[in-house]
C-alpha atoms as a PDB file:
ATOM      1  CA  UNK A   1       0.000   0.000   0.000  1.00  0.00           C
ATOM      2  CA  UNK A   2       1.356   3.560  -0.874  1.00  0.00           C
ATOM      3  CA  UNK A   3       1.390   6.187   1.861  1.00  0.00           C
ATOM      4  CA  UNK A   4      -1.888   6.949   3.341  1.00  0.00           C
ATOM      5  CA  UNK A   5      -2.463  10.641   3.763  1.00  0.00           C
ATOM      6  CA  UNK A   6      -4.619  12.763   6.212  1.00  0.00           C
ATOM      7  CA  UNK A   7      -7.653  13.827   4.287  1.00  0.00           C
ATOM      8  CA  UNK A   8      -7.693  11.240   2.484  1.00  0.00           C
ATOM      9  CA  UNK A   9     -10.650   8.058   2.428  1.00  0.00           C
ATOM     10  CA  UNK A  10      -8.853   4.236   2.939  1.00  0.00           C
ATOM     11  CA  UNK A  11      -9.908   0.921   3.594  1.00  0.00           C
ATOM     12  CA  UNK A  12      -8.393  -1.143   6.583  1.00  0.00           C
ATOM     13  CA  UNK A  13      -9.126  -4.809   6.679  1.00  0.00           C
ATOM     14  CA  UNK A  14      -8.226  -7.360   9.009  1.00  0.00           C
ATOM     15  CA  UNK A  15      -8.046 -11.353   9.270  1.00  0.00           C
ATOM     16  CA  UNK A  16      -8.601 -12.457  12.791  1.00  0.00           C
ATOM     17  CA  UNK A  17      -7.902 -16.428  11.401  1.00  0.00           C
ATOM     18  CA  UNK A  18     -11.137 -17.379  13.077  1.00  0.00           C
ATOM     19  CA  UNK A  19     -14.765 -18.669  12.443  1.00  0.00           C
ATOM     20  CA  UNK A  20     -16.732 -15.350  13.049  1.00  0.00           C
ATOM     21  CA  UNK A  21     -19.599 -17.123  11.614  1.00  0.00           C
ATOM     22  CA  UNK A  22     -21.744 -16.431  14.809  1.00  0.00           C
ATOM     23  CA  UNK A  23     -20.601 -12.713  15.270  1.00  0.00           C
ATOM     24  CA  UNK A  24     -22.436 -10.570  17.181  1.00  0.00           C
ATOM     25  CA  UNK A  25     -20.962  -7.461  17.237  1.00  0.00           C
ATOM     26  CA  UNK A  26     -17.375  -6.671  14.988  1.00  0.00           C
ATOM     27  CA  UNK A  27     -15.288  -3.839  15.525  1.00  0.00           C
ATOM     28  CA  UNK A  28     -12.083  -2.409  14.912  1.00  0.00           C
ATOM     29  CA  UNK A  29     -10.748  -0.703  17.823  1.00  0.00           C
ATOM     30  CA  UNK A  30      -8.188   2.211  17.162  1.00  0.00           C
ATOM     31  CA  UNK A  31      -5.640   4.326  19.233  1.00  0.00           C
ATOM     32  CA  UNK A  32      -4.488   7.566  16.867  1.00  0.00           C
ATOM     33  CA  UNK A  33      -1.865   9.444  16.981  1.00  0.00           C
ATOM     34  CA  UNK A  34      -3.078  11.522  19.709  1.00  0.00           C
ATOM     35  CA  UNK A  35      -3.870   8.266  21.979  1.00  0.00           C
ATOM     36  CA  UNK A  36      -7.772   8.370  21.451  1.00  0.00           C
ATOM     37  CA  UNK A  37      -9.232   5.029  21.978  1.00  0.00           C
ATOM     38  CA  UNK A  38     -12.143   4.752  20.028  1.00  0.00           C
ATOM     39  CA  UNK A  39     -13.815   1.570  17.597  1.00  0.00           C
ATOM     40  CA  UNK A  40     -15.503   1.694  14.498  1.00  0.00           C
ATOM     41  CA  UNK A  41     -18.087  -0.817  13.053  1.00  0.00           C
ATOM     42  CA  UNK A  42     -16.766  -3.244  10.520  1.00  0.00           C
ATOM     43  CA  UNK A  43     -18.428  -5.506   8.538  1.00  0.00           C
ATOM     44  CA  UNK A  44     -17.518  -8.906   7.503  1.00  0.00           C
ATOM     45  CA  UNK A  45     -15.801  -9.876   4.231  1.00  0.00           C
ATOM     46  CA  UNK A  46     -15.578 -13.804   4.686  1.00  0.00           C
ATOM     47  CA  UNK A  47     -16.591 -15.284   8.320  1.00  0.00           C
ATOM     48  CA  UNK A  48     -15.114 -18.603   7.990  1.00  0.00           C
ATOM     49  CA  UNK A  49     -10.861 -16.588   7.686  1.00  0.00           C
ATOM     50  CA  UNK A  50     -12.373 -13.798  10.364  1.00  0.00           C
ATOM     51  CA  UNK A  51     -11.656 -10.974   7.301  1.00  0.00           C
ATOM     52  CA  UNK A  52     -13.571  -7.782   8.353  1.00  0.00           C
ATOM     53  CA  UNK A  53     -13.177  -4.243   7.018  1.00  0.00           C
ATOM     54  CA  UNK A  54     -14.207  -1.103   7.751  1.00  0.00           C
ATOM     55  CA  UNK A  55     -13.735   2.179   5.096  1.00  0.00           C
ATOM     56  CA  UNK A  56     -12.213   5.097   6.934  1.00  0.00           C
ATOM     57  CA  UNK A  57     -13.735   8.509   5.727  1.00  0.00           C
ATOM     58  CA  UNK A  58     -12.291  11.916   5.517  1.00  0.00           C
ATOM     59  CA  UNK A  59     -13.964  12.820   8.661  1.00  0.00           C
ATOM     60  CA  UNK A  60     -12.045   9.844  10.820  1.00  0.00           C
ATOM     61  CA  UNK A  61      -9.137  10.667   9.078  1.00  0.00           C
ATOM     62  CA  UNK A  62      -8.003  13.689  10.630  1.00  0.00           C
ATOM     63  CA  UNK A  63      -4.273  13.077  12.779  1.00  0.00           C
ATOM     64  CA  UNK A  64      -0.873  12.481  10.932  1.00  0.00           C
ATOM     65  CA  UNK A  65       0.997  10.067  12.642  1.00  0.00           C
ATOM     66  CA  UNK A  66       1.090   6.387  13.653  1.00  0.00           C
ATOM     67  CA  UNK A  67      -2.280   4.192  13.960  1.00  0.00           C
ATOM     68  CA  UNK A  68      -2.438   1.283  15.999  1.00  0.00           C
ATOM     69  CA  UNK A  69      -5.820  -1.208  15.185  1.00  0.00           C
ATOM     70  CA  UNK A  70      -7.085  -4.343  16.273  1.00  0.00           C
ATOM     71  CA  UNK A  71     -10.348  -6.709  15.908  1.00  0.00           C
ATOM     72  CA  UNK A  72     -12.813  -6.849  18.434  1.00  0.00           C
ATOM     73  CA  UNK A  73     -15.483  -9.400  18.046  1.00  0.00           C
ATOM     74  CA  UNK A  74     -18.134 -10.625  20.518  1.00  0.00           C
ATOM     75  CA  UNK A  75     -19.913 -14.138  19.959  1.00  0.00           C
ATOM     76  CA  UNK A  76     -23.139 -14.954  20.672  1.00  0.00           C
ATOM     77  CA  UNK A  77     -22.204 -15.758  23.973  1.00  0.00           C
ATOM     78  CA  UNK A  78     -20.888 -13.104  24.335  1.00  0.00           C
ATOM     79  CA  UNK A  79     -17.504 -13.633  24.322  1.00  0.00           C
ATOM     80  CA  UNK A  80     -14.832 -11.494  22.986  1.00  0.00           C
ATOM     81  CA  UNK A  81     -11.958 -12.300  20.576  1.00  0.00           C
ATOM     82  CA  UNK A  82      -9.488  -9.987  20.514  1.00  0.00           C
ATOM     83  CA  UNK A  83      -7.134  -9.341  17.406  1.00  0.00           C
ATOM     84  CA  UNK A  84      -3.637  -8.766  17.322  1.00  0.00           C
ATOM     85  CA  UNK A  85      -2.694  -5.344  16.394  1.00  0.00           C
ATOM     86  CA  UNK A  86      -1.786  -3.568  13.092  1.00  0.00           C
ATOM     87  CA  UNK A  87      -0.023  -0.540  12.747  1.00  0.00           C
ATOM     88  CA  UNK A  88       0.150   2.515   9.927  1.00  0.00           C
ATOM     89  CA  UNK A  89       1.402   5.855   9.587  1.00  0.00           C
ATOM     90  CA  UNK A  90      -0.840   8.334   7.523  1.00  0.00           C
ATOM     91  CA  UNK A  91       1.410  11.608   6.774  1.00  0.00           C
ATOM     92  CA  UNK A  92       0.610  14.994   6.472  1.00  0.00           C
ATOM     93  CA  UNK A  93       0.034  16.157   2.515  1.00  0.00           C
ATOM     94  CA  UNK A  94       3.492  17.148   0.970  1.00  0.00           C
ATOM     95  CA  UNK A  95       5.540  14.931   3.069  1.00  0.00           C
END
């Protein structure tokens, strides 16, 4: 993937390596640059590999700097499965 740059929309997508199959609720968690915890919604590309995605809009992306994300999902038991994390660096525009 090329350099990701505030402003800009992107896709993030993330393989757990799990049957999601019975997912109840699947979320990316975040921490920005700033260290703002937050999660967005994702939705599921292909249960059976745990592939889920979520497209980041112009409004979310708003800090230069490095991204850390992980998976949360919650089963219908509710029990969670937690992802490992992913990092990226989105830049600000001309560097």
């Amino acid at each position: 993937m090329g350099k990701i740059y505030v402003g800009q929309n992107f896709k993030i997508e993330l393989t757990t390596d799990e049957d999601i199959t019975s997912a109840q609720s699947v979320k990316i968690k975040y921490k920005n640059p700033s260290g703002v915890v937050g999660e967005w919604t994702a939705t599921v590309e292909n249960a059976l590999i745990g592939l889920i995605k979520y497209d980041v809009l112009v409004a979310d992306n708003t800090k230069a700097g490095t991204w850390v994300v992980w998976a949360k999902i919650t089963d219908v038991n509710g029990l969670i499965l937690i992802g490992e994390s992913s990092t990226f660096v989105t830049y600000k525009e001309g560097n």
